[in-house]
N, C-alpha and C. Protein backbone atom coordinates (compact mmCIF):
# COMPACT_ATOMS: atom_id res chain seq x y z
N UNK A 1 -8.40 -13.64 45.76
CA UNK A 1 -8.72 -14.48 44.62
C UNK A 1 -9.75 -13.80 43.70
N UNK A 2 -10.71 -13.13 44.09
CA UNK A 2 -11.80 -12.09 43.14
C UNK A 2 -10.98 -11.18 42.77
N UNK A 3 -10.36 -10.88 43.38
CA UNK A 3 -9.33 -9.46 42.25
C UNK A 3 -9.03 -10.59 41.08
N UNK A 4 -8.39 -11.34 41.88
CA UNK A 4 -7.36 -12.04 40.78
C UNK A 4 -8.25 -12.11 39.16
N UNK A 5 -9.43 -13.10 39.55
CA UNK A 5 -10.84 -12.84 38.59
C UNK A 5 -10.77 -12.26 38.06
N UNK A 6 -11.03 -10.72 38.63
CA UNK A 6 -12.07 -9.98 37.97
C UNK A 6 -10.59 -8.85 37.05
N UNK A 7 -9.49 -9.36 37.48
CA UNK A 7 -8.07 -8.39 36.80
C UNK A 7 -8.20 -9.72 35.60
N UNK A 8 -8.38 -10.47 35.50
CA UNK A 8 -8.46 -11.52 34.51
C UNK A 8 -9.72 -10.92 33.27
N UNK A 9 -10.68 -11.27 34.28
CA UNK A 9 -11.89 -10.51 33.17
C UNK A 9 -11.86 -8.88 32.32
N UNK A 10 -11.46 -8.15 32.81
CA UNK A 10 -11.53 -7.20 32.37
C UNK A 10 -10.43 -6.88 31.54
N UNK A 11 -8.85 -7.69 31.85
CA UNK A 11 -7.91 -8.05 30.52
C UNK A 11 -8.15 -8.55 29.81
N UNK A 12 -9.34 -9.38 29.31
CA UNK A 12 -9.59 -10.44 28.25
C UNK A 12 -10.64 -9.54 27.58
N UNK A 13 -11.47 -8.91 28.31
CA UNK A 13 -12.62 -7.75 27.98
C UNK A 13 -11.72 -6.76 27.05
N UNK A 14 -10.15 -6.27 27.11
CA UNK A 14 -9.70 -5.16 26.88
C UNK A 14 -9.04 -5.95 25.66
N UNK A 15 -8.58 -7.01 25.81
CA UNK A 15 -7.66 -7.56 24.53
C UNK A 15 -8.87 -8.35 23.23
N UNK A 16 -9.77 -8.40 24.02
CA UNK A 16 -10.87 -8.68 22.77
C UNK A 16 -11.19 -7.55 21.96
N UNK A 17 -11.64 -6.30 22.66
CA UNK A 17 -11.52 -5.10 21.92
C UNK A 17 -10.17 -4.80 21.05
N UNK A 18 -9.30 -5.43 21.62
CA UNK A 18 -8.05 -5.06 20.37
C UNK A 18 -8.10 -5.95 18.84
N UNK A 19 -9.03 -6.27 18.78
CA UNK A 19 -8.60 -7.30 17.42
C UNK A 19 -9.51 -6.78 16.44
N UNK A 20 -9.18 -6.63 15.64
CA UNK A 20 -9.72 -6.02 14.13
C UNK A 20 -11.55 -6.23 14.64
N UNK A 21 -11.99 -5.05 13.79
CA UNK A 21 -13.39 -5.39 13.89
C UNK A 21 -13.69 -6.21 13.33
N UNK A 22 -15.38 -6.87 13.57
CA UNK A 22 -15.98 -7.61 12.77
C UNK A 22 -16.85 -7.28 12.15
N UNK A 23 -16.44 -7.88 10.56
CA UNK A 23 -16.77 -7.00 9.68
C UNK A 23 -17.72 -8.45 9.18
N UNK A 24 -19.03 -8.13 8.52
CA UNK A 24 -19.93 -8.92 7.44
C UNK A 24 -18.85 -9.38 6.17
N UNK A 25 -19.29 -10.31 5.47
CA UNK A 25 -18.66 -11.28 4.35
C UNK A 25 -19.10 -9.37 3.29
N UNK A 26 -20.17 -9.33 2.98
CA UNK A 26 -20.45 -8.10 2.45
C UNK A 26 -19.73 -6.86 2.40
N UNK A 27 -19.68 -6.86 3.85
CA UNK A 27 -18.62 -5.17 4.10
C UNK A 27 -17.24 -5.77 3.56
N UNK A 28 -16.48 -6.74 3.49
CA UNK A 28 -15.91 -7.17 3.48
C UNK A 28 -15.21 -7.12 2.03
N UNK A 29 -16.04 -7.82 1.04
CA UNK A 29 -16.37 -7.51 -0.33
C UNK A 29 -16.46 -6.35 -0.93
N UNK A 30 -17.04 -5.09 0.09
CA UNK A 30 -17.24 -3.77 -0.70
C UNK A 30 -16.09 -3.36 -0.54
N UNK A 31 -15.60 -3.36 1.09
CA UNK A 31 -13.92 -2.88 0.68
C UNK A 31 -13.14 -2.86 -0.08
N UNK A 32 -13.00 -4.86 -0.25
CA UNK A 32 -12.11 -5.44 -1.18
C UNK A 32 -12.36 -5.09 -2.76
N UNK A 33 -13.32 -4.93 -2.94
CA UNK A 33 -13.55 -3.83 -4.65
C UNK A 33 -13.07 -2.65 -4.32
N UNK A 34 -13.61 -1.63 -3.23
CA UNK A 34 -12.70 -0.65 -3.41
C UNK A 34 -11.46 -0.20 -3.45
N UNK A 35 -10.91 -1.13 -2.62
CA UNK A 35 -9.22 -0.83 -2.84
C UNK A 35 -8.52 -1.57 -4.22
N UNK A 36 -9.71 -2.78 -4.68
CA UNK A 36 -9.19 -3.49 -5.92
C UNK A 36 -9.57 -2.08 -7.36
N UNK A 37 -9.82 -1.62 -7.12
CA UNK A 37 -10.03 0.04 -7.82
C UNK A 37 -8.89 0.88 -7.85
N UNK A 38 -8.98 1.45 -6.31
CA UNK A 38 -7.55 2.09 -6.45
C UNK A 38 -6.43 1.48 -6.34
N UNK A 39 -6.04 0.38 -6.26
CA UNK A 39 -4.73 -0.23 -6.32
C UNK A 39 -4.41 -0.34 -7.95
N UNK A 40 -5.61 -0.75 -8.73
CA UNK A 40 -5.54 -0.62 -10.23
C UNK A 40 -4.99 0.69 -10.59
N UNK A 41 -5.65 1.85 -10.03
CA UNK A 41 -5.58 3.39 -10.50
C UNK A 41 -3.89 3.64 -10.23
N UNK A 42 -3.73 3.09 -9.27
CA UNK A 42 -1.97 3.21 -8.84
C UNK A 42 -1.00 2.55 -9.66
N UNK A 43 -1.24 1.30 -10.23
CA UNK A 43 -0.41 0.69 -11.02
C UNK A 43 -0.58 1.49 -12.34
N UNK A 44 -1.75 1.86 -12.74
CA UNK A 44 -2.13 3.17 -13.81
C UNK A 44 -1.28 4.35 -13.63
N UNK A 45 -0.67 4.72 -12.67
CA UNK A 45 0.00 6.07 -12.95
C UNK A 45 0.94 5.58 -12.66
N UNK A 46 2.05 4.47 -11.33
CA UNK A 46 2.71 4.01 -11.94
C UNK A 46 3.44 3.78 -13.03
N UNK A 47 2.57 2.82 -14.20
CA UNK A 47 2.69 2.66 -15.48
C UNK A 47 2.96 3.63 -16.75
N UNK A 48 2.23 4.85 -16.19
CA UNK A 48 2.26 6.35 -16.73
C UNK A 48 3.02 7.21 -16.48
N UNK A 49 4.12 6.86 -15.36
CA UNK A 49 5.02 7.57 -14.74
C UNK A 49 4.27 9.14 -14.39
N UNK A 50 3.29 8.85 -13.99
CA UNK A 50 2.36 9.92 -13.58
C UNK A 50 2.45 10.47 -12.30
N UNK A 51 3.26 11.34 -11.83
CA UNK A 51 3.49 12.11 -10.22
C UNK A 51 2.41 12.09 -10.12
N UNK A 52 1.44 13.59 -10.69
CA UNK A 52 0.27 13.91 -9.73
C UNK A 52 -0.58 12.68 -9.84
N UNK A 53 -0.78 11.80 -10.60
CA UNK A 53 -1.76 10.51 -10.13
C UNK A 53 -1.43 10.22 -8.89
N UNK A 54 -0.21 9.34 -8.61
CA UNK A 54 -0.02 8.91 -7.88
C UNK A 54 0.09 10.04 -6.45
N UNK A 55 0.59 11.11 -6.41
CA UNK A 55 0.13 12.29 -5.20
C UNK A 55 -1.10 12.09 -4.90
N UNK A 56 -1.99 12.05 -5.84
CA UNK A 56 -3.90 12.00 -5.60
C UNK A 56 -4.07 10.93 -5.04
N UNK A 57 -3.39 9.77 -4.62
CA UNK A 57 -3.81 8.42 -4.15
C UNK A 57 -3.20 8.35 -2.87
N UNK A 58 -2.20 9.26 -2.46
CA UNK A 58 -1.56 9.02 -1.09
C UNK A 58 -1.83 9.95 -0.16
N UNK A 59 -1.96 9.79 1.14
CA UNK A 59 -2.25 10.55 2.12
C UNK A 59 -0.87 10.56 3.45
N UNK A 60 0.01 11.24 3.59
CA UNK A 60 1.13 11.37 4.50
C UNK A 60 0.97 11.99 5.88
N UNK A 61 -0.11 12.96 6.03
CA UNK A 61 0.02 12.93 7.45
C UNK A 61 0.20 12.58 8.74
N UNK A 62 -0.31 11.06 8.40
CA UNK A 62 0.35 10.21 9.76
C UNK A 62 1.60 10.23 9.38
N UNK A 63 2.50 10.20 8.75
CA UNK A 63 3.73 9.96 8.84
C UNK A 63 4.15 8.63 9.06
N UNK A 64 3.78 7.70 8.76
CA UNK A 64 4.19 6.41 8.75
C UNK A 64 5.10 6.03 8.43
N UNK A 65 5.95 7.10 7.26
CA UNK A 65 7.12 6.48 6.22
C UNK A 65 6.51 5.49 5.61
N UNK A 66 7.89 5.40 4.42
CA UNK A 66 7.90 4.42 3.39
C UNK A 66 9.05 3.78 3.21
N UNK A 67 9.28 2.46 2.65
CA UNK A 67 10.38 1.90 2.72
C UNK A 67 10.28 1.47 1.15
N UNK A 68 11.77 1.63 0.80
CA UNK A 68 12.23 1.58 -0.86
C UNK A 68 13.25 0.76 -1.01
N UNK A 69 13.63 -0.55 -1.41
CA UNK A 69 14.56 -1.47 -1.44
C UNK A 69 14.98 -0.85 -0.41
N UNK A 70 14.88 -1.48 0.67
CA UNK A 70 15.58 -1.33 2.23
C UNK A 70 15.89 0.24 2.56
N UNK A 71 15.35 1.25 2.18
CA UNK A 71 15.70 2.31 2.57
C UNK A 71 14.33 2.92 3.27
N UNK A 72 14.42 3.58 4.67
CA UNK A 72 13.49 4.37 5.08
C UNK A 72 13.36 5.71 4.51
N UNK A 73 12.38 5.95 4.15
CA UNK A 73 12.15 6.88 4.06
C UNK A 73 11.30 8.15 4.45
N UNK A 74 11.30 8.96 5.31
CA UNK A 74 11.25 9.34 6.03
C UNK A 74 9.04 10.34 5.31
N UNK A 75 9.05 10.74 4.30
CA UNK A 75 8.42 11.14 3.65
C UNK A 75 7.64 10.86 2.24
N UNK A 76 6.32 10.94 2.19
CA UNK A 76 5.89 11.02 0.14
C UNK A 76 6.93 11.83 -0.31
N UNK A 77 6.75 13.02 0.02
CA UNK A 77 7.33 14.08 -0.52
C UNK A 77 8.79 13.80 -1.19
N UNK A 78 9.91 12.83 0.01
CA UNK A 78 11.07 12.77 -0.41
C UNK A 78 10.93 11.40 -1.30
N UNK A 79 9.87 9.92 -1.37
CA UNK A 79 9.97 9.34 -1.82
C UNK A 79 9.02 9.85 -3.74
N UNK A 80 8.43 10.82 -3.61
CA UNK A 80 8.26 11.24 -5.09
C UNK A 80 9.56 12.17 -5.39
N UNK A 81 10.53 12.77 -5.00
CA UNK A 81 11.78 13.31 -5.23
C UNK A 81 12.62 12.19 -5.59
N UNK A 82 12.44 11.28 -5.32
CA UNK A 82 13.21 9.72 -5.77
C UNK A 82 12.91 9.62 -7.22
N UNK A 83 11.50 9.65 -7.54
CA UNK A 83 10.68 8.44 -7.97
C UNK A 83 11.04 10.04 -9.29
N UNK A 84 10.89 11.16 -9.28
CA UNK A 84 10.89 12.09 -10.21
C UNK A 84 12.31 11.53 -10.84
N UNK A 85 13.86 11.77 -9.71
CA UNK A 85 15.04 11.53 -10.50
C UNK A 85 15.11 10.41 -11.13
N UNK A 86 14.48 9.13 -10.45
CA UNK A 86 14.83 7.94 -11.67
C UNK A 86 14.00 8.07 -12.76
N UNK A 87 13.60 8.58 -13.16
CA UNK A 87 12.44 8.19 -14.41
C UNK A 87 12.55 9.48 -15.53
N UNK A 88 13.75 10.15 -15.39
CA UNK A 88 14.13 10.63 -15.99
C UNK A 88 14.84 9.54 -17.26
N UNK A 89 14.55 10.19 -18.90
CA UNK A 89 15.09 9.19 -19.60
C UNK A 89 14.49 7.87 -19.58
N UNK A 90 13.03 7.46 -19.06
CA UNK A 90 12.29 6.93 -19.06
C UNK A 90 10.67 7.17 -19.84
N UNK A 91 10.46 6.21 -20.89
CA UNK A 91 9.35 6.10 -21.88
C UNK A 91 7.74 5.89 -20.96
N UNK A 92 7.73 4.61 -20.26
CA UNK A 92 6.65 4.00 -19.52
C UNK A 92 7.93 3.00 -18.98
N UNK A 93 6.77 2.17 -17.77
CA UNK A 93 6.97 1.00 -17.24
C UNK A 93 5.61 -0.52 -17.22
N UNK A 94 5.90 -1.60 -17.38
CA UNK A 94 4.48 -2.16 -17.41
C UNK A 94 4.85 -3.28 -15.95
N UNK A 95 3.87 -3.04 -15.30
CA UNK A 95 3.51 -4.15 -14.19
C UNK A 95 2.69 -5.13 -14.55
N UNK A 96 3.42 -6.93 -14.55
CA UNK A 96 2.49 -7.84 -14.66
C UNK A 96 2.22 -8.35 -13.19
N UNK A 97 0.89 -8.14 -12.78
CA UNK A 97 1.13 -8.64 -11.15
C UNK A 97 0.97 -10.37 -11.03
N UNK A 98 1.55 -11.10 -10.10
CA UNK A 98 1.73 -12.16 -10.23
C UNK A 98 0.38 -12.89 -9.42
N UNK A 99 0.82 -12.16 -8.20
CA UNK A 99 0.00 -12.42 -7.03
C UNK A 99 -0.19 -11.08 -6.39
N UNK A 100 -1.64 -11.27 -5.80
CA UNK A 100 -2.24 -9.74 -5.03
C UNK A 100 -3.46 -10.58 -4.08
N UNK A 101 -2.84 -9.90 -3.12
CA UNK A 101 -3.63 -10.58 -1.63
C UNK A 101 -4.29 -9.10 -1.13
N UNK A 102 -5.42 -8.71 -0.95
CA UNK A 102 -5.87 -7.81 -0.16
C UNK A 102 -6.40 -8.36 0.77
N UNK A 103 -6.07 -7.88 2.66
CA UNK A 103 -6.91 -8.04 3.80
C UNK A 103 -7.38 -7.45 4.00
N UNK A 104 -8.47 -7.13 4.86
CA UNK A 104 -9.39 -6.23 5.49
C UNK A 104 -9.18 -5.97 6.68
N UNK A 105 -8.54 -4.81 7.15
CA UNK A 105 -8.18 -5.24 8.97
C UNK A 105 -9.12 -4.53 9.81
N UNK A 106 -10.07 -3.55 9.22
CA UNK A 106 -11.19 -2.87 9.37
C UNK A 106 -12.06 -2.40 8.73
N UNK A 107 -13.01 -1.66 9.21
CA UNK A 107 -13.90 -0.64 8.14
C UNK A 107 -13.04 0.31 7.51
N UNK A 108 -11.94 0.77 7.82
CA UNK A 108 -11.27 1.62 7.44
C UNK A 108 -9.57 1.53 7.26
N UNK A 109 -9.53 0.15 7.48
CA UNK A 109 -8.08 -0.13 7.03
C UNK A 109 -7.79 -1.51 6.22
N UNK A 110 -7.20 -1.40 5.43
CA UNK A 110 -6.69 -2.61 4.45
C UNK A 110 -5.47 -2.78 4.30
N UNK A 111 -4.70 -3.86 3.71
CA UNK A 111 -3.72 -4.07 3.77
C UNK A 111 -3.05 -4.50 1.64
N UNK A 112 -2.60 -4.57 1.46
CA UNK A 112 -2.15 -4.88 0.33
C UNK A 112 -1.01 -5.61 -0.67
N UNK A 113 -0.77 -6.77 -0.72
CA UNK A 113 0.42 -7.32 -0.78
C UNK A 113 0.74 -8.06 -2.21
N UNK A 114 1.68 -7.52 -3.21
CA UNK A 114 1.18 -8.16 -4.20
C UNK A 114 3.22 -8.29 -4.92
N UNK A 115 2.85 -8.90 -5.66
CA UNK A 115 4.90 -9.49 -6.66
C UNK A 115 4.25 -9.22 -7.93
N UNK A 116 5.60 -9.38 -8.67
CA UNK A 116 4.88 -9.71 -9.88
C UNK A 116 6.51 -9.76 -10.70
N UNK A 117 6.33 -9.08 -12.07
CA UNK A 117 7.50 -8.78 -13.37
C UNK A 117 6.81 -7.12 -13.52
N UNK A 118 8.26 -6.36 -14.05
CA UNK A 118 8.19 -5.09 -14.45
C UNK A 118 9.38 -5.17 -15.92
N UNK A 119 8.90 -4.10 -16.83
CA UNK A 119 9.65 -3.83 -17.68
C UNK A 119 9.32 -1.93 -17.61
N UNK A 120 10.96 -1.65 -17.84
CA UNK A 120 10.56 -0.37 -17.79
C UNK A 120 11.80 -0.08 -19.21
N UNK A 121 10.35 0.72 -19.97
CA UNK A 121 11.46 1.23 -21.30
C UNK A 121 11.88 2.48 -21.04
N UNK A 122 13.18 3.07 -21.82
CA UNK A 122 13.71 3.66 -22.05
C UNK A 122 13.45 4.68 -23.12
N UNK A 123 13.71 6.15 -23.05
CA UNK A 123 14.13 6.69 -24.40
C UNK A 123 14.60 6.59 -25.43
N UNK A 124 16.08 5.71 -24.45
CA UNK A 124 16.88 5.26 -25.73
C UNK A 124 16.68 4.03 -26.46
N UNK A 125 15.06 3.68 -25.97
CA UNK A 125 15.23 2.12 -26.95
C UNK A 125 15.38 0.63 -26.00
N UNK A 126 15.92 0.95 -25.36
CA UNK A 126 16.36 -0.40 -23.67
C UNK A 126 15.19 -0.72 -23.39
N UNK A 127 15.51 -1.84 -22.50
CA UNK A 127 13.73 -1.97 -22.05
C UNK A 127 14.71 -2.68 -20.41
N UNK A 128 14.07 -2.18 -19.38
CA UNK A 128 14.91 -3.14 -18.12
C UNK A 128 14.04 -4.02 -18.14
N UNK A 129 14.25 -5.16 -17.46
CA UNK A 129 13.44 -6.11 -16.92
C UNK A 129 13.64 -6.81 -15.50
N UNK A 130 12.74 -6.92 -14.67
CA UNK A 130 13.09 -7.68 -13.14
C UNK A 130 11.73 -8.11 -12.46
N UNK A 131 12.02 -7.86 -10.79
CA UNK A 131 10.72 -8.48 -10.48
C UNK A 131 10.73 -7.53 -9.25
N UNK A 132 9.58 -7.54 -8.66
CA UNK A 132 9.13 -6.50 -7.78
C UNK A 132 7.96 -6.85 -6.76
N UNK A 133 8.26 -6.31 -5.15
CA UNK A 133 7.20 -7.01 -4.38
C UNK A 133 7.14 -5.64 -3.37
N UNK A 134 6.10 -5.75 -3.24
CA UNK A 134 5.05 -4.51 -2.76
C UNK A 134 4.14 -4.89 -1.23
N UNK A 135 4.05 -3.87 -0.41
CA UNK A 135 2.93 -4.21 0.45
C UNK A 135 2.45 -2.25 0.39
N UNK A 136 1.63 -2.55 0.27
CA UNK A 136 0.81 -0.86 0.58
C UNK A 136 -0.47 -1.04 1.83
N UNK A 137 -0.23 -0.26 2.55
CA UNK A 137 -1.38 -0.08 3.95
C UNK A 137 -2.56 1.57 3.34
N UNK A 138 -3.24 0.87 3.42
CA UNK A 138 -4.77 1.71 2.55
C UNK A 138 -5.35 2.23 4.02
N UNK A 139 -6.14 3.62 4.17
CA UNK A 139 -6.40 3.94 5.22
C UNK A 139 -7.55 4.81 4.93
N UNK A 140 -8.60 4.70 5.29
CA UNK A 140 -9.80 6.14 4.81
C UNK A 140 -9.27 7.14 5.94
N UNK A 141 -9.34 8.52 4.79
CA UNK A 141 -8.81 9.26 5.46
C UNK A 141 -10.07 10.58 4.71
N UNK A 142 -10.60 10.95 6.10
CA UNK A 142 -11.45 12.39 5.70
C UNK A 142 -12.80 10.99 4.33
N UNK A 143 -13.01 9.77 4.65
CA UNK A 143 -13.84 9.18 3.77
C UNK A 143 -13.64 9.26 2.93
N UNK A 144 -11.92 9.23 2.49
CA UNK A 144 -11.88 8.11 1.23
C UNK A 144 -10.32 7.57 1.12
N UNK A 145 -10.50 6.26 0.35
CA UNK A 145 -9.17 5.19 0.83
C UNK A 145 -8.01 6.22 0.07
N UNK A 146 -6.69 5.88 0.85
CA UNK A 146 -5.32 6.43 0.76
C UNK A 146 -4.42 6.01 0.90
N UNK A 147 -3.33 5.78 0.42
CA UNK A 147 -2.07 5.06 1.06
C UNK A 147 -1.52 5.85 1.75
N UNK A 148 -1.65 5.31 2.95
CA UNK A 148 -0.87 5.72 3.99
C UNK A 148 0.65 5.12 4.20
N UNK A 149 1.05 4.25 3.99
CA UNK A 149 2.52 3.39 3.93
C UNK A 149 2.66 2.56 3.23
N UNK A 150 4.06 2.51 2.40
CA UNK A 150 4.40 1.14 1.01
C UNK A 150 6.02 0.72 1.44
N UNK A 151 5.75 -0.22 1.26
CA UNK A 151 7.12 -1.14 1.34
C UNK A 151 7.33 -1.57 0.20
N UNK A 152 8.59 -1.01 -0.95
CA UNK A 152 8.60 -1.84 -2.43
C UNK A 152 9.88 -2.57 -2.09
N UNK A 153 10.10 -3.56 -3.00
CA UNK A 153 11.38 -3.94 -2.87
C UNK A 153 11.10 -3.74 -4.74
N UNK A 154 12.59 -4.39 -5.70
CA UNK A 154 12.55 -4.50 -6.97
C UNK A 154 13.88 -5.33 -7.06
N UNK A 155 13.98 -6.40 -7.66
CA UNK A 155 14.88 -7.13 -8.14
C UNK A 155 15.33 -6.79 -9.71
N UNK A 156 16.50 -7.24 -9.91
CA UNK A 156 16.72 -7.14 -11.66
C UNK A 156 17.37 -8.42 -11.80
């Protein structure tokens, strides 16, 4: 019956350590400005159809992948080889965000979840219009935040 205990205690000891740190209302807040920074800077090159912006904001070494209207993708690398061919014959795009939820799941990890409307003009004058929903996982990497993994979807 003391095993039984003490295999009890020291699983509850081990699964308490698994749950996000605890973080101050403060630390909490400084995060949430910082990633409310670079998540801005991203919809900025985004918007700019700007590769190297958006290269400067992501970090791939974990390899997490990315997912693109239901497609894995295995790499940044192959999902900016995407993102280069469509935007060919493309002016700008504008993101209105609808809703944007940032969590805090640590000192060093955040989460990011936001919808909204997109219009993306054309060369020739067109303008598309639809709607679009996003989650991006933010990660300090080498001390400073990065996207490490994005899930977009895009409706028309």
């Amino acid at each position: 019956m003391k095993r039984v205990i003490l295999v009890v205690i020291v699983f509850l000891g081990i699964c308490s350590s698994g749950y996000s740190q605890r973080l101050s209302n403060n630390q909490k807040e400084k995060i949430i400005s910082e990633i409310t920074v670079l998540f801005d800077k991203n919809v900025k090159f985004a918007e700019n159809l700007d590769v190297n912006g958006l290269n400067s904001i992501v970090n791939d070494t974990l390899k997490a992948g990315f997912i693109d209207n239901g497609n894995f993708i295995n790499s940044f690398d192959e999902v900016m080889k995407g993102f280069r061919e469509s935007i060919r014959g493309c002016k700008s795009q504008k993101f209105d965000i609808s809703n944007k939820k940032i969590t805090v799941l640590s000192d060093n990890s955040a989460l990011v979840s936001a919808n909204g409307n997109y219009s993306l003009s054309l060369e020739d004058g067109r303008i598309l219009t639809g709607g679009f929903a996003w989650t991006l996982v933010y990660s300090k990497v080498n001390d400073d935040w990065k996207i490490i993994h994005t899930h977009m979807s895009n409706r028309r």
